[in-house]
Protein backbone atom coordinates (compact mmCIF):
# COMPACT_ATOMS: atom_id res chain seq x y z
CA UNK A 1 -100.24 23.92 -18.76
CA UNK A 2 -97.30 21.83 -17.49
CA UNK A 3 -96.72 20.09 -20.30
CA UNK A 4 -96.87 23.92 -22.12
CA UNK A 5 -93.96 25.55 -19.71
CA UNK A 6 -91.77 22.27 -20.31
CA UNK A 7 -91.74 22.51 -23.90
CA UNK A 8 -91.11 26.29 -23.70
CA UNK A 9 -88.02 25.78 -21.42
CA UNK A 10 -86.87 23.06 -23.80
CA UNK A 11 -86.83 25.71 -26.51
CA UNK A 12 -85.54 28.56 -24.32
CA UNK A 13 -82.86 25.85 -23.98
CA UNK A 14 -82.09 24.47 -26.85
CA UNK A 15 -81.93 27.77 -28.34
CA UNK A 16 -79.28 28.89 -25.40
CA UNK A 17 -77.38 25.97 -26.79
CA UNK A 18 -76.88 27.02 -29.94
CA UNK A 19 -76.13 30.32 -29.36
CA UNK A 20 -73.38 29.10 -26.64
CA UNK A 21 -72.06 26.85 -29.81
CA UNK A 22 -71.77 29.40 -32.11
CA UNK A 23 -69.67 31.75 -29.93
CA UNK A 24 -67.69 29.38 -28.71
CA UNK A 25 -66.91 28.40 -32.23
CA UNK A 26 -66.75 31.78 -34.02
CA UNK A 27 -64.10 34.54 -34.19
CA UNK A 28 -66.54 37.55 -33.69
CA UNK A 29 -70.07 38.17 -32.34
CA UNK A 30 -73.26 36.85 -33.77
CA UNK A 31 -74.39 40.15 -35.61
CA UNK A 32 -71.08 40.15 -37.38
CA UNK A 33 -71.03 35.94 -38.16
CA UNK A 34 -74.92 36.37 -39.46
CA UNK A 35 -73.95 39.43 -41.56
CA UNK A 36 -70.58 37.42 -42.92
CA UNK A 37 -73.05 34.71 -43.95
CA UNK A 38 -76.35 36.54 -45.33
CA UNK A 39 -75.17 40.67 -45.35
CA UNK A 40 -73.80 42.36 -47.26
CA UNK A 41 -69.76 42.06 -48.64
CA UNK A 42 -67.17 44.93 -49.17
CA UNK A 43 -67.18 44.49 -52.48
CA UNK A 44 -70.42 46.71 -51.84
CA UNK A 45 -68.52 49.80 -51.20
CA UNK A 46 -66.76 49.95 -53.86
CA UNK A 47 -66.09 53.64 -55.17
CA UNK A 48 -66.21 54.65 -51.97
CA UNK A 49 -64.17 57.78 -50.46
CA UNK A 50 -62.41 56.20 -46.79
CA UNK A 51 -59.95 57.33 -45.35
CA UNK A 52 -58.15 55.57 -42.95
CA UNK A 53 -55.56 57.06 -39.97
CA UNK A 54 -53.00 54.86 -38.51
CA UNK A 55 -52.57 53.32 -42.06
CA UNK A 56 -49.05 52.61 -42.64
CA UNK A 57 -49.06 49.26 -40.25
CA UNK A 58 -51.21 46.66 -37.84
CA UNK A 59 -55.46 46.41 -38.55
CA UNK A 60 -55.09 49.67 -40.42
CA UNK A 61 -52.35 48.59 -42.85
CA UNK A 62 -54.13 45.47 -43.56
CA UNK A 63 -57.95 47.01 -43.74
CA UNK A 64 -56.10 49.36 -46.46
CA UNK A 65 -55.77 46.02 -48.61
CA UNK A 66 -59.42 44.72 -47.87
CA UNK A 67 -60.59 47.84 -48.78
CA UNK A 68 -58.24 48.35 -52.02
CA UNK A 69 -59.91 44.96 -53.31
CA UNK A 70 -63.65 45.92 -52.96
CA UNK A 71 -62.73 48.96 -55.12
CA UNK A 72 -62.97 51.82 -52.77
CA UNK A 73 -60.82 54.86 -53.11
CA UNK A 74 -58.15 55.45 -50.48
CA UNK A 75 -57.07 58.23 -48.10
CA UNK A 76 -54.28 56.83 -46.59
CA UNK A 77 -52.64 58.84 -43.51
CA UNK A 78 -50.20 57.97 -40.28
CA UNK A 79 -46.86 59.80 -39.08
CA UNK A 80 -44.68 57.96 -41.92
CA UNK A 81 -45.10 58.86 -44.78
CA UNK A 82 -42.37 56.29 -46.42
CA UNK A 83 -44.55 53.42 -44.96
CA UNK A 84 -47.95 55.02 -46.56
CA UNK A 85 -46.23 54.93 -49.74
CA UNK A 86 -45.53 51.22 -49.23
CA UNK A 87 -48.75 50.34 -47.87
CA UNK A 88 -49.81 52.22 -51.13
CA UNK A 89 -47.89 49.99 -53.44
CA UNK A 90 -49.22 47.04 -52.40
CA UNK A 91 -53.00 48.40 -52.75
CA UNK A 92 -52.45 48.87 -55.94
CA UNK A 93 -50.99 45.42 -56.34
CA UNK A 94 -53.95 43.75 -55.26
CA UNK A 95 -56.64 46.37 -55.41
CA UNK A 96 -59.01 47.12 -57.65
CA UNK A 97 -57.71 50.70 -58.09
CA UNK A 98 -55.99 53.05 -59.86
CA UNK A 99 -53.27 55.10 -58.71
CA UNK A 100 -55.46 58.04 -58.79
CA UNK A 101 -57.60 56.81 -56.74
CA UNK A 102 -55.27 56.19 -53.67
CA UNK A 103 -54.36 59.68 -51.94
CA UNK A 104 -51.07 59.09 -49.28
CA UNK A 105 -51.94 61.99 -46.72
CA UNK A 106 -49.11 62.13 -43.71
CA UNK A 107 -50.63 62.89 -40.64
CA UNK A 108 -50.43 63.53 -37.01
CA UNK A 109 -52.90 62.81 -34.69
CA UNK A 110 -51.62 64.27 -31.75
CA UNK A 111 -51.29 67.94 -34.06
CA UNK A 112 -54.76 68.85 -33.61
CA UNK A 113 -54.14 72.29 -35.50
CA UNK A 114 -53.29 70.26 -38.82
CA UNK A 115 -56.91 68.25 -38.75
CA UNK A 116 -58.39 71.05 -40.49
CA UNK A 117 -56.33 71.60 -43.34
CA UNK A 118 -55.70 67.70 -43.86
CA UNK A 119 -59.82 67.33 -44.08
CA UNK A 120 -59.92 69.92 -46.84
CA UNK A 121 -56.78 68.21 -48.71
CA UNK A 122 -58.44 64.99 -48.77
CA UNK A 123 -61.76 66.89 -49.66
CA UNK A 124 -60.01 69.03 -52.61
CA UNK A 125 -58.50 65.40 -53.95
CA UNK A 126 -61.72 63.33 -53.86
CA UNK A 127 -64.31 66.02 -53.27
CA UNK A 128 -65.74 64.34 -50.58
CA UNK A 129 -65.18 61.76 -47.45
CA UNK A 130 -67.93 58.47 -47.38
CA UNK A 131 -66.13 56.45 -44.47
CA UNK A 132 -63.74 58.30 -41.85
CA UNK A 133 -62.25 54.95 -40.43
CA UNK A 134 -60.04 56.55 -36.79
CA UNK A 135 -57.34 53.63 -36.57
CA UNK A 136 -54.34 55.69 -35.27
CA UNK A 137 -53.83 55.04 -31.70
CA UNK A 138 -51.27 53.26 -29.25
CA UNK A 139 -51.72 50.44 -25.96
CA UNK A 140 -49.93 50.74 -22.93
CA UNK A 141 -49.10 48.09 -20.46
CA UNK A 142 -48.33 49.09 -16.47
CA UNK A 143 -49.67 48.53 -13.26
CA UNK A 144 -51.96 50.94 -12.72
CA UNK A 145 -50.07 52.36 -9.24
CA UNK A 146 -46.91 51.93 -11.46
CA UNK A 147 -48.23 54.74 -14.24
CA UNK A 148 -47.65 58.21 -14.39
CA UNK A 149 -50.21 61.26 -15.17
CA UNK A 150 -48.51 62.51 -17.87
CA UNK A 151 -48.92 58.87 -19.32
CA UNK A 152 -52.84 58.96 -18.47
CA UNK A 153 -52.53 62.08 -20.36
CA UNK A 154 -50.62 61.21 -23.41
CA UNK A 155 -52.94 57.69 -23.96
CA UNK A 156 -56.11 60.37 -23.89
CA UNK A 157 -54.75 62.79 -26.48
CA UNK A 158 -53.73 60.65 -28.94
CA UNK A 159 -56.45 57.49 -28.45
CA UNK A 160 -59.29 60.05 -27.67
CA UNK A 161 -58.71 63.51 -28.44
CA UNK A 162 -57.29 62.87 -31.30
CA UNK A 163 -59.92 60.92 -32.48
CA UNK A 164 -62.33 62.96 -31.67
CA UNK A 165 -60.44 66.27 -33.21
CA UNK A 166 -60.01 64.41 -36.72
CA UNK A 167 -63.79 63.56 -36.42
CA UNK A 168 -65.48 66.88 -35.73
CA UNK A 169 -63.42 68.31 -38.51
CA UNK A 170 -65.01 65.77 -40.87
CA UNK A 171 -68.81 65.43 -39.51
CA UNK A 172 -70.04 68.82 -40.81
CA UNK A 173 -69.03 68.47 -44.33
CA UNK A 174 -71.04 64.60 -43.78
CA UNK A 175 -73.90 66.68 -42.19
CA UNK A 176 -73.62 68.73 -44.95
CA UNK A 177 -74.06 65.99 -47.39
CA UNK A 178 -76.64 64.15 -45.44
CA UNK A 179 -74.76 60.85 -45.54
CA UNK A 180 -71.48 59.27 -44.25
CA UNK A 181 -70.12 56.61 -42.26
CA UNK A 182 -67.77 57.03 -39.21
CA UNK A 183 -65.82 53.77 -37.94
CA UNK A 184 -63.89 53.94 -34.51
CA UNK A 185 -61.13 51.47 -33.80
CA UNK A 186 -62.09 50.33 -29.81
CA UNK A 187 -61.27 47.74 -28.24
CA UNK A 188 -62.33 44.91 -26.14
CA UNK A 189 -60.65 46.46 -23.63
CA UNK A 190 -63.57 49.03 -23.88
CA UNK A 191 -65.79 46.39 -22.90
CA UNK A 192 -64.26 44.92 -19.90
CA UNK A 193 -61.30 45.39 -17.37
CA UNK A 194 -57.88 44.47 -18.72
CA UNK A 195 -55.31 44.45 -16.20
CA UNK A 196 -52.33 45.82 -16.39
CA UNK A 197 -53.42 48.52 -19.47
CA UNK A 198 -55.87 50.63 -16.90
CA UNK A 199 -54.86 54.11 -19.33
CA UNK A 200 -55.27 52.20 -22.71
CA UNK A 201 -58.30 50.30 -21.44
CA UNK A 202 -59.99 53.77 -19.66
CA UNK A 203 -58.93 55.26 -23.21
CA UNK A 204 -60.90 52.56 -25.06
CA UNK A 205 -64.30 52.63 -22.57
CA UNK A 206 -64.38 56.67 -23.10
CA UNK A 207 -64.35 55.73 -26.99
CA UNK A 208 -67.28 53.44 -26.38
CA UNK A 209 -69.15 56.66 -24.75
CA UNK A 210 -68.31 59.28 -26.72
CA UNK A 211 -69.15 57.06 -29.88
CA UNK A 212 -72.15 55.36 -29.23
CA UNK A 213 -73.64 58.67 -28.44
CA UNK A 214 -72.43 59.97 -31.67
CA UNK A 215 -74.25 56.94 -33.01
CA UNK A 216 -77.80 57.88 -31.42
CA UNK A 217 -77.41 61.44 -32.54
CA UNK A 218 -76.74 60.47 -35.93
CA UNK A 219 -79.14 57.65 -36.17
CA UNK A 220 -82.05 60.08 -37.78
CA UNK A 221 -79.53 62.11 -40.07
CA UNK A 222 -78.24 58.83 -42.06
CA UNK A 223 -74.29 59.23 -40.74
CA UNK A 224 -73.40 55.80 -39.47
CA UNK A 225 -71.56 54.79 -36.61
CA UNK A 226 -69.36 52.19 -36.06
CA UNK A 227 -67.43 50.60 -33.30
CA UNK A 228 -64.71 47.99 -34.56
CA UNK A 229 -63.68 45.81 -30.82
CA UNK A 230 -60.58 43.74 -31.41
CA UNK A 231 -59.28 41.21 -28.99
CA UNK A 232 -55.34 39.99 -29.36
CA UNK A 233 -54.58 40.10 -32.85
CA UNK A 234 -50.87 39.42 -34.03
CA UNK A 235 -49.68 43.16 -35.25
CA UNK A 236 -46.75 45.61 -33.55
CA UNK A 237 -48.93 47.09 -31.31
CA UNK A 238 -46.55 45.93 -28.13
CA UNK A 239 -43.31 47.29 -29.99
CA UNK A 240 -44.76 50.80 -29.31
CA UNK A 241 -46.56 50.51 -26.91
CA UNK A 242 -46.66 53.39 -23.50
CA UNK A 243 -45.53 52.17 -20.63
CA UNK A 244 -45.94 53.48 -16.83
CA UNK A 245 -43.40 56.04 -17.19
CA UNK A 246 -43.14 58.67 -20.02
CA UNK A 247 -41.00 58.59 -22.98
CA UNK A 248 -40.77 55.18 -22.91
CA UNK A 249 -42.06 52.35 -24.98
CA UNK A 250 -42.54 48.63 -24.14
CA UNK A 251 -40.62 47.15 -27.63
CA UNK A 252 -42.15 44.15 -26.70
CA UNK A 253 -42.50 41.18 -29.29
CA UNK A 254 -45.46 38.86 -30.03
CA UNK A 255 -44.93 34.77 -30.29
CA UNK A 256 -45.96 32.84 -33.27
CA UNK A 257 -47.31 30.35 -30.59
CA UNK A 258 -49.81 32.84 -28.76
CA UNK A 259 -53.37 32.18 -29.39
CA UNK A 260 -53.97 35.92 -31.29
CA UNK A 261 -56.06 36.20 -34.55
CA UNK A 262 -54.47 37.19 -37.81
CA UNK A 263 -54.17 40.86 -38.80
CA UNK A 264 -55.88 39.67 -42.02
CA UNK A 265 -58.76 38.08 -40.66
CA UNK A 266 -59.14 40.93 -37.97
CA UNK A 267 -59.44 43.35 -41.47
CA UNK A 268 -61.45 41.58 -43.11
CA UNK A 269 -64.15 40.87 -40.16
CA UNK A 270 -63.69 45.28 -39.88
CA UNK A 271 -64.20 45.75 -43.10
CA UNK A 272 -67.41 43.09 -43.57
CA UNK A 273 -68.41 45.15 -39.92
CA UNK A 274 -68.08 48.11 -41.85
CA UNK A 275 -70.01 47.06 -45.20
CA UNK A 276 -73.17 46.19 -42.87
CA UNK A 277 -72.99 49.38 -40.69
CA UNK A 278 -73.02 47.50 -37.88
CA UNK A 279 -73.14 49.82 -34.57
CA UNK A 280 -70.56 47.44 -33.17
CA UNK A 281 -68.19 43.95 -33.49
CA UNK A 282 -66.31 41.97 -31.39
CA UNK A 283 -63.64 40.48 -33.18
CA UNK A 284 -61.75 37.61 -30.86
CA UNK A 285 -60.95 34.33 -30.30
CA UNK A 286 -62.13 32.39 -27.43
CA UNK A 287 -62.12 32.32 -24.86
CA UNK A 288 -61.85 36.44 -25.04
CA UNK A 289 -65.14 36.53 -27.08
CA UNK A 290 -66.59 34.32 -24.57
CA UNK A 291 -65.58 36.53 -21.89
CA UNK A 292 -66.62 39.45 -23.55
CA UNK A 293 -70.46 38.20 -23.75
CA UNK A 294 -70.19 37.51 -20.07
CA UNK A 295 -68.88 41.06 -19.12
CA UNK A 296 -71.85 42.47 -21.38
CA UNK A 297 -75.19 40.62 -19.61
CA UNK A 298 -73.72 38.82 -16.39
CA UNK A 299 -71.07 41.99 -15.52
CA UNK A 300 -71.03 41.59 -11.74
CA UNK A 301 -70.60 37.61 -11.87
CA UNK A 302 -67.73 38.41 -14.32
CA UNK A 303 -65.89 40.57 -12.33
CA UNK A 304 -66.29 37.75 -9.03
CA UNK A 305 -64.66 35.18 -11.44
CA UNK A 306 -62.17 37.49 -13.06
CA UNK A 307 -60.94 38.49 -9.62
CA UNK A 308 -61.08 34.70 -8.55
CA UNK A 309 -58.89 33.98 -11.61
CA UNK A 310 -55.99 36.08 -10.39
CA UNK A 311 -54.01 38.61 -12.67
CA UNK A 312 -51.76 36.38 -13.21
CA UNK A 313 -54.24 34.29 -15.66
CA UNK A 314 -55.93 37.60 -16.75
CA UNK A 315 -52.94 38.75 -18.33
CA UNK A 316 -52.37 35.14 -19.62
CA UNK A 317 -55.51 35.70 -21.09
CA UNK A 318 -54.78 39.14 -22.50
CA UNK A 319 -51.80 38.40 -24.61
CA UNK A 320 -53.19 35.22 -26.43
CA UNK A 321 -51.32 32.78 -23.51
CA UNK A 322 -54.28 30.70 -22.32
């Protein structure tokens, strides 16, 4: 019997082990690296409708190209519309596509009135919407004692009410068609506490609520439900970024020599994320992704270290430093 609980510890082990080496060695969570190696690849939603907010720049610029290349047809829609028409160009480029098949739709998210009438554009063009893909969004960085309410306010209605508007104006025609795919740009700031961003980060965890109930409701009516988590990734997300006080962004400017993942690579693991319906991936380096596990099944331990670690080293941390 001895003998029999050694050899099971061993395994229980051994199998910890590996698990711990393939995390620390990976650039997104195990669901997404076993799906990258054995599920299935864009190229398997190809003639797809998506349409993709927040399009002309960052993730949603590049997940425009990954998804141009596995043949899927494009709604492309953000504030500027000179941009779209760029990022446009350059799907066509690469794509697989035709120009036909690529629709540049300007949008606001922050004009909720306009949601309705852009859904039934983009459904008059292509007749119907596969993937919604909600990308459009901003950060913020600020102490939380440092940031205004009508800060708090603005990071809710345009990373969460706006995301939500755009998405209950395209879920009944989905319904309606008893299929479709919805993928939400979180964060892993939605999984954990990242100092000094308390309105993007509380933006980002309601996100995770809101969406991964939409995800149980919808798991018996085939509408899928994604949540895309990216750590630092190398995009202009700090050049417009809210700050503690309104009107005001940080203009801030990434280093080539801070430890963030590609745009690129960040797409691509979305759009493979995407592909396999996953209900959720972590895409970060380490030691964020490591982190991230930690918060997830050890979440008071984490929060004794993090505090132990100082916000000095957390924000280190945050902006690809460490």
């Amino acid at each position: 019997m001895l003998d029999f609980l050694f050899y099971c510890f061993l395994g229980i082990l051994f199998t910890y082990i590996i698990l711990l080496v393939l995390i620390l060695m990976g650039d997104c969570d195990l669901y997404l690296q076993f799906a990258s190696k054995f599920g299935k690849k864009p190229s398997a939603l190809k003639g797809k409708v998506v349409w993709i907010t927040g399009a002309s720049s960052g993730i949603g610029e590049c997940l425009a190209y990954e998804l141009a290349k596995a043949g899927c047809k494009l709604c492309l829609s953000a504030r500027r519309e000179q941009e779209l028409n760029r990022v446009k160009k350059q799907c066509l480029l690469h794509g697989n596509i035709k120009e036909e098949d690529i629709l540049v739709l300007p949008l606001d998210a922050l004009k909720f009135e306009t949601h309705s009438s852009a859904t039934q554009d983009v459904l008059k063009y292509f007749s119907k919407i596969d993937i919604l893909v909600n990308n459009a969004g901003r950060s913020q960085r600020a102490l939380f004692e440092e940031t205004s309410l009508d800060i708090d306010r603005e990071v809710i209605e345009l990373n969460v009410l706006g995301v939500l508007s755009l998405t209950k104006q395209v879920l009944p025609h989905m319904l309606e068609r008893k299929e479709g795919h919805i993928a939400v740009m979180s964060s892993i700031a939605g999984k954990l506490s990242a100092p000094s961003s308390a309105s993007y980060t509380g933006s980002k965890h309601a996100i995770q609520g809101w969406f991964s109930t939409l995800g149980v409701e919808m798991s018996d009516r085939n509408i899928k439900v994604t949540l895309l988590c990216p750590g630092p990734v190398f995009s202009n997300l700090l050049e417009t970024a809210f700050t503690g006080k309104a009107g005001e962004e940080l203009k801030g400017k990434m280093e080539s020599s801070e430890k963030r993942m590609s745009t690129a690579r960040c797409a691509e693991l979305c759009a493979l994320a995407i592909a396999n319906g996953l209900d959720e991936a972590w895409i970060a380096l380490n030691p964020v992704l490591l982190f991230t596990y930690m918060f997830q099944y050890f979440p008071n331990l984490s929060r004794v270290g993090s505090k132990r670690m100082g916000l000095k080293m957390l924000k280190k941390i945050r902006e690809g430093k460490v």
